[in-house]
PDB file of N, CA and C in Angstrom:
ATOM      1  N   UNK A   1       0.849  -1.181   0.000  1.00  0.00           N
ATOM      2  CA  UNK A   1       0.000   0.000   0.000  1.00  0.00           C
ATOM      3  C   UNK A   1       0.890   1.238   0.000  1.00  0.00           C
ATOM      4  N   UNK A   2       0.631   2.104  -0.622  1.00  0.00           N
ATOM      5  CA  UNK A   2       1.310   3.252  -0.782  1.00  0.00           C
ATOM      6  C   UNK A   2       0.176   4.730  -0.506  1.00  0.00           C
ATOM      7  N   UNK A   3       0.543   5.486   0.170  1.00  0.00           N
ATOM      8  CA  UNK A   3      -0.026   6.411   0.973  1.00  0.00           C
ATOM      9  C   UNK A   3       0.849   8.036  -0.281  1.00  0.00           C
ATOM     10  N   UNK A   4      -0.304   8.829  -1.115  1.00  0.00           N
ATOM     11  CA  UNK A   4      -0.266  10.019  -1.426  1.00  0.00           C
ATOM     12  C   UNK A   4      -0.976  11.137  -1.498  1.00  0.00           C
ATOM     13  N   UNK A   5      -0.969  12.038  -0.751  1.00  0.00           N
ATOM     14  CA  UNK A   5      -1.433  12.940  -0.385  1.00  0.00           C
ATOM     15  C   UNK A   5      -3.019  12.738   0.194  1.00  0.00           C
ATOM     16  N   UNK A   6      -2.849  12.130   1.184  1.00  0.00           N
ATOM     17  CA  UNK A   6      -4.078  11.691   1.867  1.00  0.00           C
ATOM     18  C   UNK A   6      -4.881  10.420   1.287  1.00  0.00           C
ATOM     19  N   UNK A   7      -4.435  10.007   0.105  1.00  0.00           N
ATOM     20  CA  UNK A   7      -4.981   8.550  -0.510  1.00  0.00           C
ATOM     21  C   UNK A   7      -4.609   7.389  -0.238  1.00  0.00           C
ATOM     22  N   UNK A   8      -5.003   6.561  -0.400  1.00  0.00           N
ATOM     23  CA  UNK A   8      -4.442   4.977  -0.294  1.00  0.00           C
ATOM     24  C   UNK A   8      -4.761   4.503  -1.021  1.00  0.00           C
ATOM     25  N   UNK A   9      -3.755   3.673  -1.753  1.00  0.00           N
ATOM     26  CA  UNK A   9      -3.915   3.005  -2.635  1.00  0.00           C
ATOM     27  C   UNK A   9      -3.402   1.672  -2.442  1.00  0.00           C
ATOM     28  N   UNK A  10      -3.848   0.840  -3.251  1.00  0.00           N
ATOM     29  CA  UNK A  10      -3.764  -0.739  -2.739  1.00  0.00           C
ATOM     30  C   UNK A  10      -3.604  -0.807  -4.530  1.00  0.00           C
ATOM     31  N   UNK A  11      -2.836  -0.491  -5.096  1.00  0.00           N
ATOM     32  CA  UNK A  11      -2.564  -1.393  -6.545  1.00  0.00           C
ATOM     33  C   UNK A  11      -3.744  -0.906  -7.473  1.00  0.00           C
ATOM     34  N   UNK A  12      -4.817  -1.108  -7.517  1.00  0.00           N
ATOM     35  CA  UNK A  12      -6.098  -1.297  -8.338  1.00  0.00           C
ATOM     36  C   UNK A  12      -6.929  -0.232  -7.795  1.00  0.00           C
ATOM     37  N   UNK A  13      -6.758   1.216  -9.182  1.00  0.00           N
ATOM     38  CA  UNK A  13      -7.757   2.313  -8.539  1.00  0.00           C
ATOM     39  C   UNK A  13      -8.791   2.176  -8.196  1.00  0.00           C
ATOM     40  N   UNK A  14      -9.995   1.214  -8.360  1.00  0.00           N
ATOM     41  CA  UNK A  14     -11.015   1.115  -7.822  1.00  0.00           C
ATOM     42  C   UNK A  14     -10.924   0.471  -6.390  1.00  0.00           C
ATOM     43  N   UNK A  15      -9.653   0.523  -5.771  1.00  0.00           N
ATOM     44  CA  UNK A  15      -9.741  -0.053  -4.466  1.00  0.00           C
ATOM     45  C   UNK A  15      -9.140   1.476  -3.746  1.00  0.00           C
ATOM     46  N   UNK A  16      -9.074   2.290  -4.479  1.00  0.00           N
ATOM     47  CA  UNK A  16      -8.158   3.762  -3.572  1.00  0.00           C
ATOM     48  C   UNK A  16      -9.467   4.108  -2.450  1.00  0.00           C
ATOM     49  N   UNK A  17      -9.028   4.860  -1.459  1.00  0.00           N
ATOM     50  CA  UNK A  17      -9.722   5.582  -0.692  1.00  0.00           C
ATOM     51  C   UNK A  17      -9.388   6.863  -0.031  1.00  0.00           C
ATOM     52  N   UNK A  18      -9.514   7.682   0.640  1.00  0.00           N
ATOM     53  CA  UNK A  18      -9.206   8.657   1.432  1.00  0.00           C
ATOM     54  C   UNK A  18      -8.502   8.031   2.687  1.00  0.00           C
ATOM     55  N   UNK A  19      -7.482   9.112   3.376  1.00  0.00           N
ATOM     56  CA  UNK A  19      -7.084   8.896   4.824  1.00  0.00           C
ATOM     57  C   UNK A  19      -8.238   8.948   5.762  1.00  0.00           C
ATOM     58  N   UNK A  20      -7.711   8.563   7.041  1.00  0.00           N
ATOM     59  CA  UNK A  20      -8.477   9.007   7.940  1.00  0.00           C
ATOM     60  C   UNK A  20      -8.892  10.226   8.404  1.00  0.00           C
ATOM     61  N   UNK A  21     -10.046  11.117   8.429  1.00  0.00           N
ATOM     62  CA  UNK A  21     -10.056  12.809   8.112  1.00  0.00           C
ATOM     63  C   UNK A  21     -10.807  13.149   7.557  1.00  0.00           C
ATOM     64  N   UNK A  22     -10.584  12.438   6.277  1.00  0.00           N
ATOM     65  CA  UNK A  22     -10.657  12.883   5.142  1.00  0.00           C
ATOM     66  C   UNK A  22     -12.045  12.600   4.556  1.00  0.00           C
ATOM     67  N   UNK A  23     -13.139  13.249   3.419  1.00  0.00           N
ATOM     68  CA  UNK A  23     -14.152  12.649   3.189  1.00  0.00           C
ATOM     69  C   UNK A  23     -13.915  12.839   1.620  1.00  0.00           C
ATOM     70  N   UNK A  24     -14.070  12.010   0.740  1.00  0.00           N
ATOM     71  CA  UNK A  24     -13.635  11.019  -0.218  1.00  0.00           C
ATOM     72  C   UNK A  24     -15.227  11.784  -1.146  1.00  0.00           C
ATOM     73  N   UNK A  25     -14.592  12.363  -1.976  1.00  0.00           N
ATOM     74  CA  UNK A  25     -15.962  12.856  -3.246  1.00  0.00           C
ATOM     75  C   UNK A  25     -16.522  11.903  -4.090  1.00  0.00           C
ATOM     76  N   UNK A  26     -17.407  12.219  -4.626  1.00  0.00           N
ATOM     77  CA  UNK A  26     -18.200  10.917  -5.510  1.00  0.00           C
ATOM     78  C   UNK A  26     -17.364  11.551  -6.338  1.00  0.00           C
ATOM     79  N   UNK A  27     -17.300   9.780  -7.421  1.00  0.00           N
ATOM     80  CA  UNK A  27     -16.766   9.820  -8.485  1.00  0.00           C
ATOM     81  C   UNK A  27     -17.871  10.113  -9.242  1.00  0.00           C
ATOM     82  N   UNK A  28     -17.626  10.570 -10.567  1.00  0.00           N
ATOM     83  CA  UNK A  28     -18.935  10.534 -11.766  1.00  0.00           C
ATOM     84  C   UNK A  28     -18.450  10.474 -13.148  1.00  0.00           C
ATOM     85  N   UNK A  29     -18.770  10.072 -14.122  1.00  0.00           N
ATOM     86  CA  UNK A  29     -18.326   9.807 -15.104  1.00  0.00           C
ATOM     87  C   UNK A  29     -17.302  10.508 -15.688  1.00  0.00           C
ATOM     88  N   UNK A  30     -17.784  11.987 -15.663  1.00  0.00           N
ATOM     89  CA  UNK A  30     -17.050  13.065 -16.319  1.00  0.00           C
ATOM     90  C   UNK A  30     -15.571  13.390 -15.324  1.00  0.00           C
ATOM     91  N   UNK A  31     -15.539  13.148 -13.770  1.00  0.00           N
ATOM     92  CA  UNK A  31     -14.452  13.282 -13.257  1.00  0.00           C
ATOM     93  C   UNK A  31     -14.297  11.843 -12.087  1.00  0.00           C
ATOM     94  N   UNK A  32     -13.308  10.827 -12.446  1.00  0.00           N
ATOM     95  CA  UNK A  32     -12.850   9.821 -12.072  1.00  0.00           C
ATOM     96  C   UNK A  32     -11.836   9.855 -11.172  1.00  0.00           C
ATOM     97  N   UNK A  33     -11.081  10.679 -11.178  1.00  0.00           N
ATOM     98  CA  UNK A  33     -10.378  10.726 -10.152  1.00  0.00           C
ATOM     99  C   UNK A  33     -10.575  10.983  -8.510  1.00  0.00           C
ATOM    100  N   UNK A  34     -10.115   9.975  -7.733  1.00  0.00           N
ATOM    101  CA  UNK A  34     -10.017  10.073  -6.179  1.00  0.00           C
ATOM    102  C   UNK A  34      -9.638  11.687  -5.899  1.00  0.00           C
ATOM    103  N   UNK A  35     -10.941  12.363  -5.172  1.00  0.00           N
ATOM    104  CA  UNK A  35     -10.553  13.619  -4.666  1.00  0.00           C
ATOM    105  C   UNK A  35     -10.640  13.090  -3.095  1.00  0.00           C
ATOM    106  N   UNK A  36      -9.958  13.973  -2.377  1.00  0.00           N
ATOM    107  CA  UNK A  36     -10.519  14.134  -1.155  1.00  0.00           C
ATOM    108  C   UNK A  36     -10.425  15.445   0.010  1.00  0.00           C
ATOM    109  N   UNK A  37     -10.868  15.755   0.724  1.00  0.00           N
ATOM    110  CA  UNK A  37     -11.016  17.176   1.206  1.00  0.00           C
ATOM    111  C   UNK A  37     -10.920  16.939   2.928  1.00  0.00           C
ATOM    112  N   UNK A  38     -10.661  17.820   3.261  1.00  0.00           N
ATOM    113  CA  UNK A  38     -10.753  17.907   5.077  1.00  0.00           C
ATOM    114  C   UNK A  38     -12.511  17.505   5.443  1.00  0.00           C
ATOM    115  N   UNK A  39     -12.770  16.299   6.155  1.00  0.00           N
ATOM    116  CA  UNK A  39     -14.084  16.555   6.794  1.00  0.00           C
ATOM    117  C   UNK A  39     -14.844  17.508   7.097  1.00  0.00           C
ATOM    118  N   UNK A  40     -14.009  18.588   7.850  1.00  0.00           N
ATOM    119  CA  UNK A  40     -14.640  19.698   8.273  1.00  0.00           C
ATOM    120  C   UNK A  40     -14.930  20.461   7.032  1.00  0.00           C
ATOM    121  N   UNK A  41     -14.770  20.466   5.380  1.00  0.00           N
ATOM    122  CA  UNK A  41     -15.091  20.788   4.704  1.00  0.00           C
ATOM    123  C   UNK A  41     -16.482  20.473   4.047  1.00  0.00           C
ATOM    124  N   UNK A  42     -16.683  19.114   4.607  1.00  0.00           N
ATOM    125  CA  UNK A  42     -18.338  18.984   4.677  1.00  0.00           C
ATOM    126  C   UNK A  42     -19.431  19.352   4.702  1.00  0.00           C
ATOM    127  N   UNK A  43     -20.490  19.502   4.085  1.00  0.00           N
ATOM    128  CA  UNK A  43     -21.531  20.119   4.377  1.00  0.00           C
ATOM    129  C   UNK A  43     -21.282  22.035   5.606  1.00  0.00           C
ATOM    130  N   UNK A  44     -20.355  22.468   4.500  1.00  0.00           N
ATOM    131  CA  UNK A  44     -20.364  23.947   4.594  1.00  0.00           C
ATOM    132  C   UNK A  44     -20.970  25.039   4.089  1.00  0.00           C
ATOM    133  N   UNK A  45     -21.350  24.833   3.241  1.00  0.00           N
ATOM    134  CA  UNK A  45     -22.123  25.336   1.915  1.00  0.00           C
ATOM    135  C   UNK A  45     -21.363  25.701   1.043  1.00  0.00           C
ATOM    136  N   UNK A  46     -20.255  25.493   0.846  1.00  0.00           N
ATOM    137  CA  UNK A  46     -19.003  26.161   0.170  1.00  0.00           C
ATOM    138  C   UNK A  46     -18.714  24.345  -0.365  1.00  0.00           C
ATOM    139  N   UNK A  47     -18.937  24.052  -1.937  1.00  0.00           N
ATOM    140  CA  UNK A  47     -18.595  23.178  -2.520  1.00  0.00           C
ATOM    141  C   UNK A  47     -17.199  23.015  -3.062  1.00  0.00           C
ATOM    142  N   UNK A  48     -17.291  22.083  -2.255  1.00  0.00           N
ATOM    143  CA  UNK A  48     -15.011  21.742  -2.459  1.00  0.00           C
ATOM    144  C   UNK A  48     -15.238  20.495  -3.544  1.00  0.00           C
ATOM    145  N   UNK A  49     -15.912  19.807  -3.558  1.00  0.00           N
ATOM    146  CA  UNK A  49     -15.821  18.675  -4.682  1.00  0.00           C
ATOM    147  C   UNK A  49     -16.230  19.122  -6.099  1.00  0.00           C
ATOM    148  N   UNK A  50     -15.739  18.389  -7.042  1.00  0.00           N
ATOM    149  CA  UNK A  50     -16.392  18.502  -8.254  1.00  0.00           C
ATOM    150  C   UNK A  50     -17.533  17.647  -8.248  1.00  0.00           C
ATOM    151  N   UNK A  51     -18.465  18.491  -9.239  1.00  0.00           N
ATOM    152  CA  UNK A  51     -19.959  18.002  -8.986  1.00  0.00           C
ATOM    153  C   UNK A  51     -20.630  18.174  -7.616  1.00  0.00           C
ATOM    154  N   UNK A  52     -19.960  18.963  -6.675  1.00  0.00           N
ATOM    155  CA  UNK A  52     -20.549  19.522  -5.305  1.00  0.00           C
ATOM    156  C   UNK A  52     -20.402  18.454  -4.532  1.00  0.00           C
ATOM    157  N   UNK A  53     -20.094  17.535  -4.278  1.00  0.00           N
ATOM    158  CA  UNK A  53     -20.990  15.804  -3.800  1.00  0.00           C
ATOM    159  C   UNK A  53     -20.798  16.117  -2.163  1.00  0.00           C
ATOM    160  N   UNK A  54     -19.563  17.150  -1.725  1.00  0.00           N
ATOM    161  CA  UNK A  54     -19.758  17.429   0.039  1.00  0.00           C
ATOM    162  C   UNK A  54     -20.968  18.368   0.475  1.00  0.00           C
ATOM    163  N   UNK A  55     -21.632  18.451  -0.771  1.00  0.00           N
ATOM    164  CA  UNK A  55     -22.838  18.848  -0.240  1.00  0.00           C
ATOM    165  C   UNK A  55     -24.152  18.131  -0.120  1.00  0.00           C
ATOM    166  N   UNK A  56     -23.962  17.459  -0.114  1.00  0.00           N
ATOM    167  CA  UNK A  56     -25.370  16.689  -0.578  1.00  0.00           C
ATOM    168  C   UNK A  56     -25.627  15.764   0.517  1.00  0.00           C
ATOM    169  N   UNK A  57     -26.895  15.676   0.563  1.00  0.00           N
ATOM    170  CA  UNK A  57     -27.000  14.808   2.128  1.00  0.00           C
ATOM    171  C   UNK A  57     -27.055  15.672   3.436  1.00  0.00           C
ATOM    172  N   UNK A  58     -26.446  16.867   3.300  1.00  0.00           N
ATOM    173  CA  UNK A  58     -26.268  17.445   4.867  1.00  0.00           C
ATOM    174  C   UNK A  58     -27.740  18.208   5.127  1.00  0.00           C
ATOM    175  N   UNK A  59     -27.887  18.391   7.005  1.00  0.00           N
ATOM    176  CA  UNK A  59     -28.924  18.847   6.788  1.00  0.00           C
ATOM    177  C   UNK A  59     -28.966  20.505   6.661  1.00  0.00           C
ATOM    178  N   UNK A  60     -30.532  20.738   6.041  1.00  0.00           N
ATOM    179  CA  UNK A  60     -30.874  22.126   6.017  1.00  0.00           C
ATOM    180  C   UNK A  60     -30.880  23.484   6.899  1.00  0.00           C
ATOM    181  N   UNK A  61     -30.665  23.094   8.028  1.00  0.00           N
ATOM    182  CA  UNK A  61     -30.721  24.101   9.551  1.00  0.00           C
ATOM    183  C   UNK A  61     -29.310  24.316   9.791  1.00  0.00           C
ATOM    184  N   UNK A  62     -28.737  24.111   8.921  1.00  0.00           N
ATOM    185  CA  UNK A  62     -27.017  24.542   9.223  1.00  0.00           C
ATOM    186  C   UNK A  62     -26.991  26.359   8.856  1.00  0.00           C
ATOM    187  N   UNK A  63     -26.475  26.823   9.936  1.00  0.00           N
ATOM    188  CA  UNK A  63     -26.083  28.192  10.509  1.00  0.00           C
ATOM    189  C   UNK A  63     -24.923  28.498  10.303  1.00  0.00           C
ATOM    190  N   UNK A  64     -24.288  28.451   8.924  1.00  0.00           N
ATOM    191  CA  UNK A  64     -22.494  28.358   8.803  1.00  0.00           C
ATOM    192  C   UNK A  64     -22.229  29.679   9.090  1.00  0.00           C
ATOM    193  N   UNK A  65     -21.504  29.787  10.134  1.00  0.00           N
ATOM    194  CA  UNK A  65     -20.809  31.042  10.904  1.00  0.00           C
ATOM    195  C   UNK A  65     -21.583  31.867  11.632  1.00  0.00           C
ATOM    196  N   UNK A  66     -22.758  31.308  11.768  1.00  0.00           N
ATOM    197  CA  UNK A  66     -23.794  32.259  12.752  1.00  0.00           C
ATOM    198  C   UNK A  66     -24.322  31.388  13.669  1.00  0.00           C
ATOM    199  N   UNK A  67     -24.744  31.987  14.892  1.00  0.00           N
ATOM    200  CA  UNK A  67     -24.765  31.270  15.972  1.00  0.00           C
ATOM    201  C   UNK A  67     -26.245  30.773  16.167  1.00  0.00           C
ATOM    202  N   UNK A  68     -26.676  29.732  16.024  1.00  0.00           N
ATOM    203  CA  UNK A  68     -28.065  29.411  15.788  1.00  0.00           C
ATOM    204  C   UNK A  68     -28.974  29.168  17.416  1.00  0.00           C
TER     205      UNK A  68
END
């Protein structure tokens, strides 16, 4: 296994993943490559993935930077 820039890889790209931390973007046709971003980049409203995908799923009552 070989460890780059927060990835792991095991030989066979469909076996790569993110470090521990880390939350791992959907792949989609048009962009295949293993991204991955700081957790805390998650459901911020500020889309770090291509195709948005750390946004999706989170919930709606998020107060980013205001005190709810």
């Amino acid at each position: 296994m070989k460890e780059d820039r927060g990835k792991a890889a095991f030989g066979d790209t469909s076996l790569q993943m993110c470090a521990e931390g880390l939350f791992q973007c959907s792949r989609n046709t048009s962009y295949d490559e293993l991204v991955c971003i700081p957790s805390i980049a998650r459901c911020n409203g500020i889309p770090d993935c291509p195709g948005s995908s750390d946004e999706f799923g989170c919930e709606e009552n998020q107060c980013h930077g205001n005190f709810q």
